[in-house]
Protein backbone atom coordinates (compact mmCIF):
# COMPACT_ATOMS: atom_id res chain seq x y z
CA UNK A 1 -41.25 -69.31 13.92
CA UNK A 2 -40.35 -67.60 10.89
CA UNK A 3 -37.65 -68.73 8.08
CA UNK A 4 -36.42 -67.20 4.99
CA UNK A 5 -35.17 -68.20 2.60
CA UNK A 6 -33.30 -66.57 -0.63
CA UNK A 7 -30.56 -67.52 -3.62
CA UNK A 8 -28.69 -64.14 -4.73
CA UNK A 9 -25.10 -62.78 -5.16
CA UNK A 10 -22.90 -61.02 -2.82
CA UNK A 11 -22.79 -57.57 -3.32
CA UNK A 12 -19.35 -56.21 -1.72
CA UNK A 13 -16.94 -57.36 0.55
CA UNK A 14 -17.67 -59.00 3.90
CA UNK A 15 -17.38 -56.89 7.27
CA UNK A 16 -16.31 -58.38 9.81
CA UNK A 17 -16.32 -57.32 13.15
CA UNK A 18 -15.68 -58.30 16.92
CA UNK A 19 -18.11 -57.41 19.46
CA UNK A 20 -18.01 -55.59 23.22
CA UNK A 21 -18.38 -59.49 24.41
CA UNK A 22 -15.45 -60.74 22.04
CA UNK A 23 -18.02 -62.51 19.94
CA UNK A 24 -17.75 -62.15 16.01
CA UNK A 25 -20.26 -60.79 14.07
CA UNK A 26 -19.82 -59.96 10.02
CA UNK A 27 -22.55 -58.16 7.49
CA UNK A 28 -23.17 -57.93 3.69
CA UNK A 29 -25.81 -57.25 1.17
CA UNK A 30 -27.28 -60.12 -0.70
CA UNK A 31 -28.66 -59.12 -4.33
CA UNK A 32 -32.35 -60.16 -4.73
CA UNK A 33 -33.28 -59.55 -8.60
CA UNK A 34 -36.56 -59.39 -9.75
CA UNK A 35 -37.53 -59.31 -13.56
CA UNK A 36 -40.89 -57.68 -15.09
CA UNK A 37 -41.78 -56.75 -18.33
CA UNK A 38 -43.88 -52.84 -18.90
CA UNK A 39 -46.89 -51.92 -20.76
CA UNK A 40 -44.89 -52.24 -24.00
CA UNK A 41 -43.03 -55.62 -23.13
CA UNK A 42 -40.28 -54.19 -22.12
CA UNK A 43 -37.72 -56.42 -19.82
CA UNK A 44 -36.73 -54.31 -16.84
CA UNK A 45 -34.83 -55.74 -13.63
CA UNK A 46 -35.06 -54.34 -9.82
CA UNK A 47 -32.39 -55.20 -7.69
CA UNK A 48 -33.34 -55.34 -3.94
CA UNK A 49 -30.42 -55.65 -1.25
CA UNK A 50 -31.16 -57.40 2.17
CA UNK A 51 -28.98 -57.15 4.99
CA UNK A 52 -27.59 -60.19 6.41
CA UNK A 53 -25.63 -60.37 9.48
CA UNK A 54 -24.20 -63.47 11.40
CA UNK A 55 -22.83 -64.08 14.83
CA UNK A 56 -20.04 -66.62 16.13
CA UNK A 57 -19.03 -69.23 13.67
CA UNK A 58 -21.07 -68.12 11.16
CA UNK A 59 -19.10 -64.97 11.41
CA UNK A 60 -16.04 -66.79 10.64
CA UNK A 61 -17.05 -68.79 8.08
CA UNK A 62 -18.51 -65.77 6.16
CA UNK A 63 -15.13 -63.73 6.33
CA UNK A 64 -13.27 -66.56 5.33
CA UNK A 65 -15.34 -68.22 2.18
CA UNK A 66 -17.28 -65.56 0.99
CA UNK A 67 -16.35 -62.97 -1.87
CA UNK A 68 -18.07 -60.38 -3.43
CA UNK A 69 -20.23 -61.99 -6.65
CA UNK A 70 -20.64 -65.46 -5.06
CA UNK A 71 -24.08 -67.35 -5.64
CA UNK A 72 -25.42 -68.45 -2.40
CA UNK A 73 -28.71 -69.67 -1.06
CA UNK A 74 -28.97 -68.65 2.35
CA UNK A 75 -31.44 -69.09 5.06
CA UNK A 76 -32.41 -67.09 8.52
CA UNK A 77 -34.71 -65.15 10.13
CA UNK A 78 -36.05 -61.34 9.88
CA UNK A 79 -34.73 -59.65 12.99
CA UNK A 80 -35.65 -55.41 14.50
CA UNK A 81 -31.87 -54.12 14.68
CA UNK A 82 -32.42 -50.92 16.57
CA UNK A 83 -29.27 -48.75 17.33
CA UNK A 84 -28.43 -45.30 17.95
CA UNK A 85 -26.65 -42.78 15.39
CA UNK A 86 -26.13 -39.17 15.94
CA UNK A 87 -27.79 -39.53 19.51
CA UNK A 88 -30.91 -40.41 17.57
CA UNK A 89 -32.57 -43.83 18.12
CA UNK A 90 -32.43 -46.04 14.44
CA UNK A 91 -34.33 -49.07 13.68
CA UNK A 92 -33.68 -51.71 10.59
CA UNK A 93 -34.58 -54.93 9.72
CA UNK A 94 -31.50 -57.32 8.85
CA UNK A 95 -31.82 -61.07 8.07
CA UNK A 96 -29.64 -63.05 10.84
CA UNK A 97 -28.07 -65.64 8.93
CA UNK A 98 -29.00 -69.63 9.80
CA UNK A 99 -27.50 -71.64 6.40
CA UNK A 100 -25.92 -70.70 3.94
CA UNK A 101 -25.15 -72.95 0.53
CA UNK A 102 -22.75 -72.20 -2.57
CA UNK A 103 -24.90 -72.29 -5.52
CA UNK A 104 -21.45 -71.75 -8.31
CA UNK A 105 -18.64 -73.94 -8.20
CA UNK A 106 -16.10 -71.64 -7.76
CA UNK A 107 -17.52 -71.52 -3.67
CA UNK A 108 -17.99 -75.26 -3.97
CA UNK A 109 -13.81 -75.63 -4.89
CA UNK A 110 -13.01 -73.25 -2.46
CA UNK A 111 -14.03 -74.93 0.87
CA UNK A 112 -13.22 -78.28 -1.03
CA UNK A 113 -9.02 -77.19 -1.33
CA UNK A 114 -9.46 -75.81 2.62
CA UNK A 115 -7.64 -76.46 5.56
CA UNK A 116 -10.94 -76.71 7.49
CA UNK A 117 -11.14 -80.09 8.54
CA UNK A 118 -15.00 -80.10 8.40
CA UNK A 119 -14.83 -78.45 5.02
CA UNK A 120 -17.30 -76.24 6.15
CA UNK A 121 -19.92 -78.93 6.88
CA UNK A 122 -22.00 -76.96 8.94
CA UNK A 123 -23.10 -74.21 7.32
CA UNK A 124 -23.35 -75.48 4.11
CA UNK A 125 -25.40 -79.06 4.31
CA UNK A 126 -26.35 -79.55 0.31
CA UNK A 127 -27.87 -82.72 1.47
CA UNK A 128 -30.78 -81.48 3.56
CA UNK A 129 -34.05 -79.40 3.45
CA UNK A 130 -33.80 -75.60 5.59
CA UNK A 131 -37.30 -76.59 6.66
CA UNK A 132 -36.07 -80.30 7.87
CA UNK A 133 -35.96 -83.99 5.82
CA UNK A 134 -39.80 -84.56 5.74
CA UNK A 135 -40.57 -81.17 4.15
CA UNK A 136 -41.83 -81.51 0.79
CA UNK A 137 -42.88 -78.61 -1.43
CA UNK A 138 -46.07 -78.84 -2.66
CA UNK A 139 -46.90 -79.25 -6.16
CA UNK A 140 -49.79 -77.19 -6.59
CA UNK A 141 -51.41 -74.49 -4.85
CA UNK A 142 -55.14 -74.54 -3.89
CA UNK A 143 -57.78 -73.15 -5.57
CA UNK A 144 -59.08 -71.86 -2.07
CA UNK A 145 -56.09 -70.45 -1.29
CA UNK A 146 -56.63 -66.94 0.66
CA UNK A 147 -60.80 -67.32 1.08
């Protein structure tokens, strides 16, 4: 099993689509920013964007609470999209969403004021781990680690 797990913004509007099988599906790009500093201290930033996609109610929720520039954490697992374009066979990898958690409070206020009887519930469960309640993250890392 594999999880990921990531806190960036939104980076456009959601898509959000119906399938051959009538099952919703919806994309967007998640901004991952990293910070370094160069040879002569210089602060520099690199923005990566990862694909997410999500299927069913997921689908919905994402097309009806999120907005581009949103905090979120979000959670899933790294999946081989392969499709065809130009009758030539494409491949990509795309993170297929499992949680997903406002981290501003302008998200928080929005499902808060819905008419979603649930509120949203579950996909956004600010009371539990993504790895389960007896995970705990460890406070150190070995000195062994990698021999």
């Amino acid at each position: 099993m594999q999880q990921f797990m990531m806190i960036g913004r939104i980076g456009g509007d959601i898509q959000y689509y119906c399938g051959e099988e009538k099952v919703p599906y919806a994309r967007m790009s998640v901004a991952d920013n990293t910070f370094y500093r160069d040879a002569t201290g210089e602060r520099h930033q690199f923005t990566s964007w990862i694909p997410v996609v999500g299927f069913g109610g997921k689908a919905d929720f994402m097309h009806k609470y999120l907005k581009k520039g949103m905090l979120i954490c979000l959670t899933g697992e790294w999946r081989n999209h392969i499709f065809d374009k130009d009758g030539e066979r494409r491949y990509a990898m795309e993170l297929k969403l499992g949680r997903i958690q406002f981290c501003d409070m302008k998200g928080k206020a929005d499902i808060a004021g819905s008419d979603d009887p649930d509120g949203g519930q579950e996909f956004m469960d600010t009371n539990t781990s993504p790895f389960g309640e007896d995970f705990d993250m460890p406070s150190y890392i070995p000195d062994t680690y990698g021999e």
